[in-house]
C-alpha atoms as a PDB file:
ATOM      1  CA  UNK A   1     -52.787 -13.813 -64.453  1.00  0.00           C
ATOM      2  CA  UNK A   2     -53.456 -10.110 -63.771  1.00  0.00           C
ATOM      3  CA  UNK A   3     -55.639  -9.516 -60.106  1.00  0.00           C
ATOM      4  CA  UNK A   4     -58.405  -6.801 -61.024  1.00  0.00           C
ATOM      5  CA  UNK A   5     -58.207  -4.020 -59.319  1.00  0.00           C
ATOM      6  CA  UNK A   6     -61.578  -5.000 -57.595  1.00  0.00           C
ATOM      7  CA  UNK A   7     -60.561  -8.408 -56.430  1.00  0.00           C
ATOM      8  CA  UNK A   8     -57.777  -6.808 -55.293  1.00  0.00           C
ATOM      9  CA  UNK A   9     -59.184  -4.439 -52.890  1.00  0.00           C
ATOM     10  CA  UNK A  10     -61.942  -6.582 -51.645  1.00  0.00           C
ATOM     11  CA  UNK A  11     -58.916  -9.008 -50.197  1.00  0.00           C
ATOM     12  CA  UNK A  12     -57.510  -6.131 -49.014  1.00  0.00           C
ATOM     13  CA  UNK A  13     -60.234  -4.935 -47.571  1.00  0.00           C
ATOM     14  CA  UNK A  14     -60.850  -8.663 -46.022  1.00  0.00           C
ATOM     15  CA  UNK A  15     -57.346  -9.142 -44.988  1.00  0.00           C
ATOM     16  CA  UNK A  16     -57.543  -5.817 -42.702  1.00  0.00           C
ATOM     17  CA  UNK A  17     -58.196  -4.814 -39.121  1.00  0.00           C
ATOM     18  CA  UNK A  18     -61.391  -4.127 -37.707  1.00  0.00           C
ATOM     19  CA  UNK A  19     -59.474  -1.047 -35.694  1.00  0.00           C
ATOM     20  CA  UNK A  20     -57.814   0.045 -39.181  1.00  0.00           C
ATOM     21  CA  UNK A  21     -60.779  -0.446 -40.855  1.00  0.00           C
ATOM     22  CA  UNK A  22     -62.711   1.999 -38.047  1.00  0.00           C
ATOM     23  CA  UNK A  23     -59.785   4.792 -38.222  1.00  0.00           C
ATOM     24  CA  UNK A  24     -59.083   5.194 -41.826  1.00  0.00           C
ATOM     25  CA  UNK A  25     -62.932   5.619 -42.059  1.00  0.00           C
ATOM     26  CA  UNK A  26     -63.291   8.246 -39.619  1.00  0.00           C
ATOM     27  CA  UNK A  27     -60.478   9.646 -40.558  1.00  0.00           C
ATOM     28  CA  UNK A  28     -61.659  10.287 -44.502  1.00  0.00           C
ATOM     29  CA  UNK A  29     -64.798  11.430 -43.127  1.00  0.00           C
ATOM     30  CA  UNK A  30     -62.985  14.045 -41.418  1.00  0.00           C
ATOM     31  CA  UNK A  31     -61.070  14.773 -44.570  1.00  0.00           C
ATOM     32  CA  UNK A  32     -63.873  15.507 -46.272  1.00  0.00           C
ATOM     33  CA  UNK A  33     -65.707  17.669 -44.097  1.00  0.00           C
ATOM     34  CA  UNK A  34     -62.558  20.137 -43.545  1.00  0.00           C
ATOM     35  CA  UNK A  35     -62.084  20.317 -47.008  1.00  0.00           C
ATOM     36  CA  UNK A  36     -65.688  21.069 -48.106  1.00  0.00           C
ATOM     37  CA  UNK A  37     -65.213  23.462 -44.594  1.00  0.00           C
ATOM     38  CA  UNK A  38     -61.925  24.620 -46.267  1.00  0.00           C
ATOM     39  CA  UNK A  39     -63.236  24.951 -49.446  1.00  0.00           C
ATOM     40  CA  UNK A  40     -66.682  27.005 -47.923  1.00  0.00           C
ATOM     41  CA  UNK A  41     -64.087  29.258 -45.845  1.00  0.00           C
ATOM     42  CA  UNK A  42     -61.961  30.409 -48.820  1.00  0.00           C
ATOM     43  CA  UNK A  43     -64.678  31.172 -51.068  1.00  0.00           C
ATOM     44  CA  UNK A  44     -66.888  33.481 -48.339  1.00  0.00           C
ATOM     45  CA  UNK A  45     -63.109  35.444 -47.725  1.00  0.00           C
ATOM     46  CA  UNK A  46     -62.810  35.715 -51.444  1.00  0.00           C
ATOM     47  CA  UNK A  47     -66.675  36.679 -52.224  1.00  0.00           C
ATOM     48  CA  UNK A  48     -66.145  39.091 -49.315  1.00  0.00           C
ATOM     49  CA  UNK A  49     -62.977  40.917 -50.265  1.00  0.00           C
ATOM     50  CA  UNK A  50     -63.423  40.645 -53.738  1.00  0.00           C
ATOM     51  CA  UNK A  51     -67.060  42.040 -53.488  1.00  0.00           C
ATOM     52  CA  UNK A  52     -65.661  45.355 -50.920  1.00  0.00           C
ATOM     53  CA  UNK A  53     -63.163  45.883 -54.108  1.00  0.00           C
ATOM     54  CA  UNK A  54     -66.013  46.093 -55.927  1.00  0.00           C
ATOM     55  CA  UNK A  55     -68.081  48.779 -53.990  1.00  0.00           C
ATOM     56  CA  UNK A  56     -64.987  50.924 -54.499  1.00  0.00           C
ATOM     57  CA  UNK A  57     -64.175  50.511 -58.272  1.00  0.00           C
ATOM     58  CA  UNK A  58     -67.887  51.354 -58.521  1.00  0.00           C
ATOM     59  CA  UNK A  59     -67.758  54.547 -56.330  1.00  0.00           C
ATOM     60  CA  UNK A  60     -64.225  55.570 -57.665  1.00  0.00           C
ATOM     61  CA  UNK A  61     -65.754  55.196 -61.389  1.00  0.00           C
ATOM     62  CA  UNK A  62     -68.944  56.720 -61.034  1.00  0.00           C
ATOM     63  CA  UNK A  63     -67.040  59.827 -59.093  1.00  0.00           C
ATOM     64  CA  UNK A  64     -64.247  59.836 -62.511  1.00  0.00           C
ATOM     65  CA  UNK A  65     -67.441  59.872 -65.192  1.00  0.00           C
ATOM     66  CA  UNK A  66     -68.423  62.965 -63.407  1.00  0.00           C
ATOM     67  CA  UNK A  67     -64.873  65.003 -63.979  1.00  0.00           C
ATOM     68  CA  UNK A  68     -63.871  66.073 -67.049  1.00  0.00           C
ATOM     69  CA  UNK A  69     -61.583  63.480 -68.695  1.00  0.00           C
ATOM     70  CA  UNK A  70     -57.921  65.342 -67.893  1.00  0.00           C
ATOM     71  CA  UNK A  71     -56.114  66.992 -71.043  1.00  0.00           C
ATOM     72  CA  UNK A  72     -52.539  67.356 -69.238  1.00  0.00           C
ATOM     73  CA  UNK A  73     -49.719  65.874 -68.002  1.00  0.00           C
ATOM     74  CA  UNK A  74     -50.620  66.304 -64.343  1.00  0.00           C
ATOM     75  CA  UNK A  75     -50.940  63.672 -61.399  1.00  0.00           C
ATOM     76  CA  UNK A  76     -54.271  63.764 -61.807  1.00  0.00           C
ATOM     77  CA  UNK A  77     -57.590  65.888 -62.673  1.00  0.00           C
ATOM     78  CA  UNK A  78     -57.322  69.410 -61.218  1.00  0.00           C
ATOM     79  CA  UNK A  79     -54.079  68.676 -60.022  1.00  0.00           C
ATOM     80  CA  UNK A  80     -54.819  66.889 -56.871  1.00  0.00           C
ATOM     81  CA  UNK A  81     -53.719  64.098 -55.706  1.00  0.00           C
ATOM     82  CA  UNK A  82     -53.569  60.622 -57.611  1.00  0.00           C
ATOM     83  CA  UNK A  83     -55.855  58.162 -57.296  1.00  0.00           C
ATOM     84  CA  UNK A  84     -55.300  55.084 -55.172  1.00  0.00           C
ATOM     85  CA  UNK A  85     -56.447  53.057 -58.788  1.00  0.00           C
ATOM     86  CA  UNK A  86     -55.824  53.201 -62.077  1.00  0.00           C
ATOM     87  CA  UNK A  87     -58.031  55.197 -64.102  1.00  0.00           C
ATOM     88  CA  UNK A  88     -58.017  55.041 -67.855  1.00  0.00           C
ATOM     89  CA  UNK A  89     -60.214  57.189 -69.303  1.00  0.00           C
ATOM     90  CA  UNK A  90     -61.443  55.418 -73.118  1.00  0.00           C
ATOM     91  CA  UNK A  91     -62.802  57.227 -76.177  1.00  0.00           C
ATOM     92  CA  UNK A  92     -65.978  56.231 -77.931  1.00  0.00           C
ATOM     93  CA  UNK A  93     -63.806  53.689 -80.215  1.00  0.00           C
ATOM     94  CA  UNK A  94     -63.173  52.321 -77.040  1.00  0.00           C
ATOM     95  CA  UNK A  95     -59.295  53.162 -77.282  1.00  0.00           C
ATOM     96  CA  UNK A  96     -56.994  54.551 -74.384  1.00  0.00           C
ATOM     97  CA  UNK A  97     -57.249  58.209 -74.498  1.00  0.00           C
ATOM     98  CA  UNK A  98     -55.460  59.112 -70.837  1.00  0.00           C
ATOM     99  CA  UNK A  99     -54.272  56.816 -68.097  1.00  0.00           C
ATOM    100  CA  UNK A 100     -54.193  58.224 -64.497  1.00  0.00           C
ATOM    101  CA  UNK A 101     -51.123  56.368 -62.734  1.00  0.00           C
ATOM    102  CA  UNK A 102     -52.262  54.257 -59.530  1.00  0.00           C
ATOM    103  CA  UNK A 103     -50.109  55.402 -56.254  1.00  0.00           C
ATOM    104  CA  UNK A 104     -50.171  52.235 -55.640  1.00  0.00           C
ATOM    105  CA  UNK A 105     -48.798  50.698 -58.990  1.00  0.00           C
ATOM    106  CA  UNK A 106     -45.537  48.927 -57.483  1.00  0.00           C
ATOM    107  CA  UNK A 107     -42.511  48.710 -59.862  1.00  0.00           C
ATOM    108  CA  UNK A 108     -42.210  46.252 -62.675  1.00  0.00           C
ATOM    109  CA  UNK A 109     -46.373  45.284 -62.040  1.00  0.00           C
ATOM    110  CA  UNK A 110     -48.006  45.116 -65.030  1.00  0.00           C
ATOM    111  CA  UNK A 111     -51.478  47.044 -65.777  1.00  0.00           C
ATOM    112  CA  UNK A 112     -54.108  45.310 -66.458  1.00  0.00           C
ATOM    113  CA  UNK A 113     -55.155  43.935 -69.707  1.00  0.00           C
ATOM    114  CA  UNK A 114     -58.047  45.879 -70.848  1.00  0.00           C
ATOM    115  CA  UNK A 115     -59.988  45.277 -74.533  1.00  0.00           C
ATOM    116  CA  UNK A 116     -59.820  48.309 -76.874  1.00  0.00           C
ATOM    117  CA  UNK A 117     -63.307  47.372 -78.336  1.00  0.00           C
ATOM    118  CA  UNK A 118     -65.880  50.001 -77.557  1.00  0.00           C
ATOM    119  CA  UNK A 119     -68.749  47.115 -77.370  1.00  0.00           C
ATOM    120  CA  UNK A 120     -66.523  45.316 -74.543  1.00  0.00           C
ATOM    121  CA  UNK A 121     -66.875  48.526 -72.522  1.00  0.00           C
ATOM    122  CA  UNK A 122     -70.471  49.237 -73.429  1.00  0.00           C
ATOM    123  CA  UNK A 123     -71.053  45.327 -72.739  1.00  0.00           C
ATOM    124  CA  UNK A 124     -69.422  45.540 -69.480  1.00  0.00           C
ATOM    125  CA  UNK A 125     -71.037  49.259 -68.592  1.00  0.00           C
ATOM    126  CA  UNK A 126     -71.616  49.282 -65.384  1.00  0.00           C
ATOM    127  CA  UNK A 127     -70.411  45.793 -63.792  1.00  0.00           C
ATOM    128  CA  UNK A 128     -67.147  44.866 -62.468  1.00  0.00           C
ATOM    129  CA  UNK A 129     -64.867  41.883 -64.414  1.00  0.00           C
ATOM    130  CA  UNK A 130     -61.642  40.545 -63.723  1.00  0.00           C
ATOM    131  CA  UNK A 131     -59.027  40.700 -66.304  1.00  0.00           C
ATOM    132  CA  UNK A 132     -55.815  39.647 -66.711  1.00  0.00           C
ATOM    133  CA  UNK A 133     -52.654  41.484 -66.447  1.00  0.00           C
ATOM    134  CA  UNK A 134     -50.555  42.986 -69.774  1.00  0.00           C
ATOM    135  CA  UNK A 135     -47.299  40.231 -68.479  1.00  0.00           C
ATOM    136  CA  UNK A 136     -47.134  37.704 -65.610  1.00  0.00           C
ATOM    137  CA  UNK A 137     -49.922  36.074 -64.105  1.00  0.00           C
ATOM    138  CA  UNK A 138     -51.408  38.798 -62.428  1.00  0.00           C
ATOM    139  CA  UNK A 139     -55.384  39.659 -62.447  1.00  0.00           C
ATOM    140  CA  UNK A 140     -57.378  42.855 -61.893  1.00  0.00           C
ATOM    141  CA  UNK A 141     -60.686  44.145 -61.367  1.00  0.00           C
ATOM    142  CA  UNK A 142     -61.901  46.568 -63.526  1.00  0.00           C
ATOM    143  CA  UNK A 143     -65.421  48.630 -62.933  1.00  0.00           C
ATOM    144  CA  UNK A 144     -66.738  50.201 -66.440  1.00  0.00           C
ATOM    145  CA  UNK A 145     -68.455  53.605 -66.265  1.00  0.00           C
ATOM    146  CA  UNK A 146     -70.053  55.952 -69.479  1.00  0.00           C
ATOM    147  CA  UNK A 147     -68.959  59.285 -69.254  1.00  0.00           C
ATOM    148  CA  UNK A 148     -71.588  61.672 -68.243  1.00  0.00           C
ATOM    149  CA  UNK A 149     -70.225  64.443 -70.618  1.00  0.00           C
ATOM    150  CA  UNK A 150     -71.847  62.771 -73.595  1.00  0.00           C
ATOM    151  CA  UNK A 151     -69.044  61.894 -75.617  1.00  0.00           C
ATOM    152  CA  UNK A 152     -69.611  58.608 -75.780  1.00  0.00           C
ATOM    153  CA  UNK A 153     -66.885  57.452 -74.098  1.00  0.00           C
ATOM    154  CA  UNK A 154     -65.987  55.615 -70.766  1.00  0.00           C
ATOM    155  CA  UNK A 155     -64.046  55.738 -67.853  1.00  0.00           C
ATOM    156  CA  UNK A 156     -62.459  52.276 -66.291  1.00  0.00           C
ATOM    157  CA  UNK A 157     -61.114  51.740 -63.045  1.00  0.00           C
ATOM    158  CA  UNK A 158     -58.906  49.224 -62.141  1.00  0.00           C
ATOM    159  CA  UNK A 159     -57.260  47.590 -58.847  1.00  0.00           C
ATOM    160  CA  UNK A 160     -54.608  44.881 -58.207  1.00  0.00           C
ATOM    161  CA  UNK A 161     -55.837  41.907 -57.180  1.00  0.00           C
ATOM    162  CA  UNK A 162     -52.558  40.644 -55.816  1.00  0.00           C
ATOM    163  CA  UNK A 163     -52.961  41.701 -52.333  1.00  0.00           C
ATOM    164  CA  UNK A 164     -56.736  39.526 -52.401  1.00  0.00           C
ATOM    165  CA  UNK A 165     -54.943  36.734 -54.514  1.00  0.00           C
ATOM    166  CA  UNK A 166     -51.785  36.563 -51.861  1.00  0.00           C
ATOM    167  CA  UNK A 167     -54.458  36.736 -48.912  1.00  0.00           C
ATOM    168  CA  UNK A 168     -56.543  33.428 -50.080  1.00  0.00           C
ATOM    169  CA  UNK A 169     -53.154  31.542 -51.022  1.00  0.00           C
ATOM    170  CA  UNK A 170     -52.447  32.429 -47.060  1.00  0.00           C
ATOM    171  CA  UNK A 171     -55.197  31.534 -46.128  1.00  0.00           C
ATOM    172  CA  UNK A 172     -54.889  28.171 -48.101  1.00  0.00           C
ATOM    173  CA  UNK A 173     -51.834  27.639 -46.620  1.00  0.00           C
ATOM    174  CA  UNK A 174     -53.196  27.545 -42.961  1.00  0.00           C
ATOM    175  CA  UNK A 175     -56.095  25.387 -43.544  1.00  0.00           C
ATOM    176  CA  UNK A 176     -53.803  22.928 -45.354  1.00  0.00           C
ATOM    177  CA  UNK A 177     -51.706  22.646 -41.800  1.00  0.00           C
ATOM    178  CA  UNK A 178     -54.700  23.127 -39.658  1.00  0.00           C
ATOM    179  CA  UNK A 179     -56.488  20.218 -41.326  1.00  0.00           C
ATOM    180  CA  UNK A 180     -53.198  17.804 -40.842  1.00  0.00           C
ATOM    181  CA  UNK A 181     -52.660  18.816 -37.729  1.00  0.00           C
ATOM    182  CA  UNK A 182     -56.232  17.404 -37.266  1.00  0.00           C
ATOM    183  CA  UNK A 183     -55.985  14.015 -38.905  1.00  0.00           C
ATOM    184  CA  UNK A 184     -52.833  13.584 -37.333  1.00  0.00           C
ATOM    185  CA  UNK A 185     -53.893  14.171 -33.598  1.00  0.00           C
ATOM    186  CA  UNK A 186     -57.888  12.805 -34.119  1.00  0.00           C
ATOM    187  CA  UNK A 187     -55.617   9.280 -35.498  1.00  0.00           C
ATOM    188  CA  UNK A 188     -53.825   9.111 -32.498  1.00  0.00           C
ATOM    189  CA  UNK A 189     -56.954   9.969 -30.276  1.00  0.00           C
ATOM    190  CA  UNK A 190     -59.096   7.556 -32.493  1.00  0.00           C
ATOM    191  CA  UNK A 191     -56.863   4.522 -32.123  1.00  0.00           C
ATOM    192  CA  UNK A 192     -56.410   4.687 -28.441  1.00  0.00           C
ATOM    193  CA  UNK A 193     -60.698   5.084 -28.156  1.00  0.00           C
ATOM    194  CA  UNK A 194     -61.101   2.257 -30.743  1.00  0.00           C
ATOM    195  CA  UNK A 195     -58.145   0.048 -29.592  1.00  0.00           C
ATOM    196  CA  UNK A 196     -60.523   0.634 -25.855  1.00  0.00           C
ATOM    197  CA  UNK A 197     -63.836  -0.148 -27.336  1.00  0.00           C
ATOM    198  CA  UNK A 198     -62.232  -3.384 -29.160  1.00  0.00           C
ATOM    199  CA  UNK A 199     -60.781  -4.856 -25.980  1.00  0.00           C
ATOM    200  CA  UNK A 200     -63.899  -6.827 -25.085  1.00  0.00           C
ATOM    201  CA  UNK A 201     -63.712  -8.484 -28.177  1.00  0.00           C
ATOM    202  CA  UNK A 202     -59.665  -9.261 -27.854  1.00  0.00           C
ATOM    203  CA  UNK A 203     -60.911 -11.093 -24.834  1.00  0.00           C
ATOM    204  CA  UNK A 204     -63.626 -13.124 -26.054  1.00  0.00           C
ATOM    205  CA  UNK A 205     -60.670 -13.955 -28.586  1.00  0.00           C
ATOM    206  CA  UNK A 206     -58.443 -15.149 -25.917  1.00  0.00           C
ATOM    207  CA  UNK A 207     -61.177 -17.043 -24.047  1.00  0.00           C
ATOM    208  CA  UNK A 208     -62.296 -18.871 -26.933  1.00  0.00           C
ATOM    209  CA  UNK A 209     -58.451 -20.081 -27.580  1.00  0.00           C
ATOM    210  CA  UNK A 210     -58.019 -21.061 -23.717  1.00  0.00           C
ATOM    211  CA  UNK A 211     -61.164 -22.896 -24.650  1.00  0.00           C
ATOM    212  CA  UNK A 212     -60.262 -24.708 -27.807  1.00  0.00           C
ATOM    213  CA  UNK A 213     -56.430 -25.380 -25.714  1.00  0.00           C
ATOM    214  CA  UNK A 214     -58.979 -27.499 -23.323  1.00  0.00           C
ATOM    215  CA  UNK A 215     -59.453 -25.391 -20.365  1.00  0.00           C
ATOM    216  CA  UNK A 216     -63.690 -25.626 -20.319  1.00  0.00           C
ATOM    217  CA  UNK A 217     -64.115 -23.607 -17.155  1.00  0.00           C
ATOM    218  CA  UNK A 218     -63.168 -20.054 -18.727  1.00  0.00           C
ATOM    219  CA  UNK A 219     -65.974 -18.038 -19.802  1.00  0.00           C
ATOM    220  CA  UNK A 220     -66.535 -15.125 -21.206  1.00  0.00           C
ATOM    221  CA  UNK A 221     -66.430 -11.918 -19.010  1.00  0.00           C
ATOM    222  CA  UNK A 222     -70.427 -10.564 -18.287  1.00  0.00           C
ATOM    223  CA  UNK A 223     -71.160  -7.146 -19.800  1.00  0.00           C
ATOM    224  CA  UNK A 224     -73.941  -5.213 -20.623  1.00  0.00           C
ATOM    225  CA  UNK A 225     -76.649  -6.911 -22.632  1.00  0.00           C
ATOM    226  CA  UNK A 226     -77.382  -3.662 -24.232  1.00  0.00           C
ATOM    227  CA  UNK A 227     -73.975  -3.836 -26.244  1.00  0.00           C
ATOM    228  CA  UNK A 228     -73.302  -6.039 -28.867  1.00  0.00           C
ATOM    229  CA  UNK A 229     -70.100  -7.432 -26.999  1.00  0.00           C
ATOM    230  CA  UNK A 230     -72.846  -7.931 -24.387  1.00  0.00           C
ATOM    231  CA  UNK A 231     -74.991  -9.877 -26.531  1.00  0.00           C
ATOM    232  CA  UNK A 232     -71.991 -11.640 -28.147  1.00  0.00           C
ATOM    233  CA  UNK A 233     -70.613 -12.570 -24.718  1.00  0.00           C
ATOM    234  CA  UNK A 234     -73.612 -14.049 -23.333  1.00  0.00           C
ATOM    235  CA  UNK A 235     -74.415 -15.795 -26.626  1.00  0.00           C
ATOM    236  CA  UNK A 236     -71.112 -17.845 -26.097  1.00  0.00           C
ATOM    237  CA  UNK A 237     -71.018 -18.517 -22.650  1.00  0.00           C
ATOM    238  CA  UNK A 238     -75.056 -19.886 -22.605  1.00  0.00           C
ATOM    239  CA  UNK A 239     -73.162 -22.231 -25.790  1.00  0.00           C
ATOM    240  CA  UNK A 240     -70.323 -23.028 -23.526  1.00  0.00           C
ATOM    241  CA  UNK A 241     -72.928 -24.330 -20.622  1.00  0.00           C
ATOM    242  CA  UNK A 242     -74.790 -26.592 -23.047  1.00  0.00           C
END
């Protein structure tokens, strides 16, 4: 005959040590508030960052839709130097009409993945998305600006998130160690304090056995009536005089 699971645990649970019982609790409640700290941490670094990149994509594009859209072959419009993004600048169709090469474009990265639909960019006019990369698994941020020379068309800057995306895994990494370093020195600390705050109760145990073994003079150590070892203590020896 199969146990159910619930049965199962409930035994478990009955078969278990008050001390165990008191550690593994405090120590999931200490789980769970460094991950949800964890979890709080990463995403206010990743709003933060990501939300800096932003303010730049949006100042780099709205500085591009003022220049004239570059006809040449040149690093970059009025043959200065090259922006630290990629700019693409995008006809009214919404297709790729000249890319400006990012400075910062390392080799074999893949540019980022962006729609040649002119009511993606008129959609997205103005706000800053995250798109994927052409190959791999890489993502970038793209900020969507109308050209202010009335053509129609739009100007889109882009930036790697791979520096942001290796900068959360990092800091991933370190509150993964940081929170086992925790549980593992708070479950040492927490079994020496419980395994203290239990020993009244151990000897209540062993006075009750010298007891039942026939030695009626022991009694039950006095402690604070406050406590509920206190309470428990006095309980048994007031029995014990009767």
């Amino acid at each position: 005959m199969t146990v159910r699971p619930l049965a199962a645990g409930r035994r478990l649970a009955a078969r278990t040590p008050l001390q165990v019982k008191l550690i593994v609790a405090v120590l999931a409640l200490v789980a769970v508030a460094l991950t949800l700290i964890g979890l709080a941490g990463v995403a206010a670094v990743d709003g933060l960052l990501v939300g800096r990149l932003d303010r730049e994509l949006h100042q780099e594009a709205r500085r591009s839709a003022g220049r004239p859209p570059p006809s040449f072959d040149g690093p970059g419009p009025g043959g200065g130097p090259r922006s630290p993004y990629l700019v693409q600048y995008r006809g009214k169709d919404g297709r790729l009409g000249k890319e400006l090469e990012n400075e910062l474009l390392q080799e074999g990265q893949q540019p980022p993945r962006v729609p040649d639909d002119a009511a993606w960019l008129e959609a997205n006019a103005g706000e800053a998305v995250t798109v994927p990369a052409t190959g791999g698994d890489g993502r970038w941020r793209v900020a969507v600006q109308p050209l202010r020379d009335g053509s129609g068309g739009s100007v889109v800057v882009a930036a790697s998130l791979d520096g942001i995306d290796s900068t959360i895994r990092q800091l991933r990494g370190i509150d993964l160690v940081v929170s086992v370093v925790v549980l593992v020195v708070l479950a040492g600390v927490g079994a020496v304090i419980v395994r203290a705050s239990l020993r009244p109760l151990v000897e209540i145990e062993q006075t009750a056995r010298a007891i039942a073994a026939g030695d009626l003079t022991r009694r039950v150590p006095d402690r604070d009536p406050r406590t509920e070892v206190g309470r428990l203590g006095r309980a048994l020896n007031t029995m014990l005089a009767q």
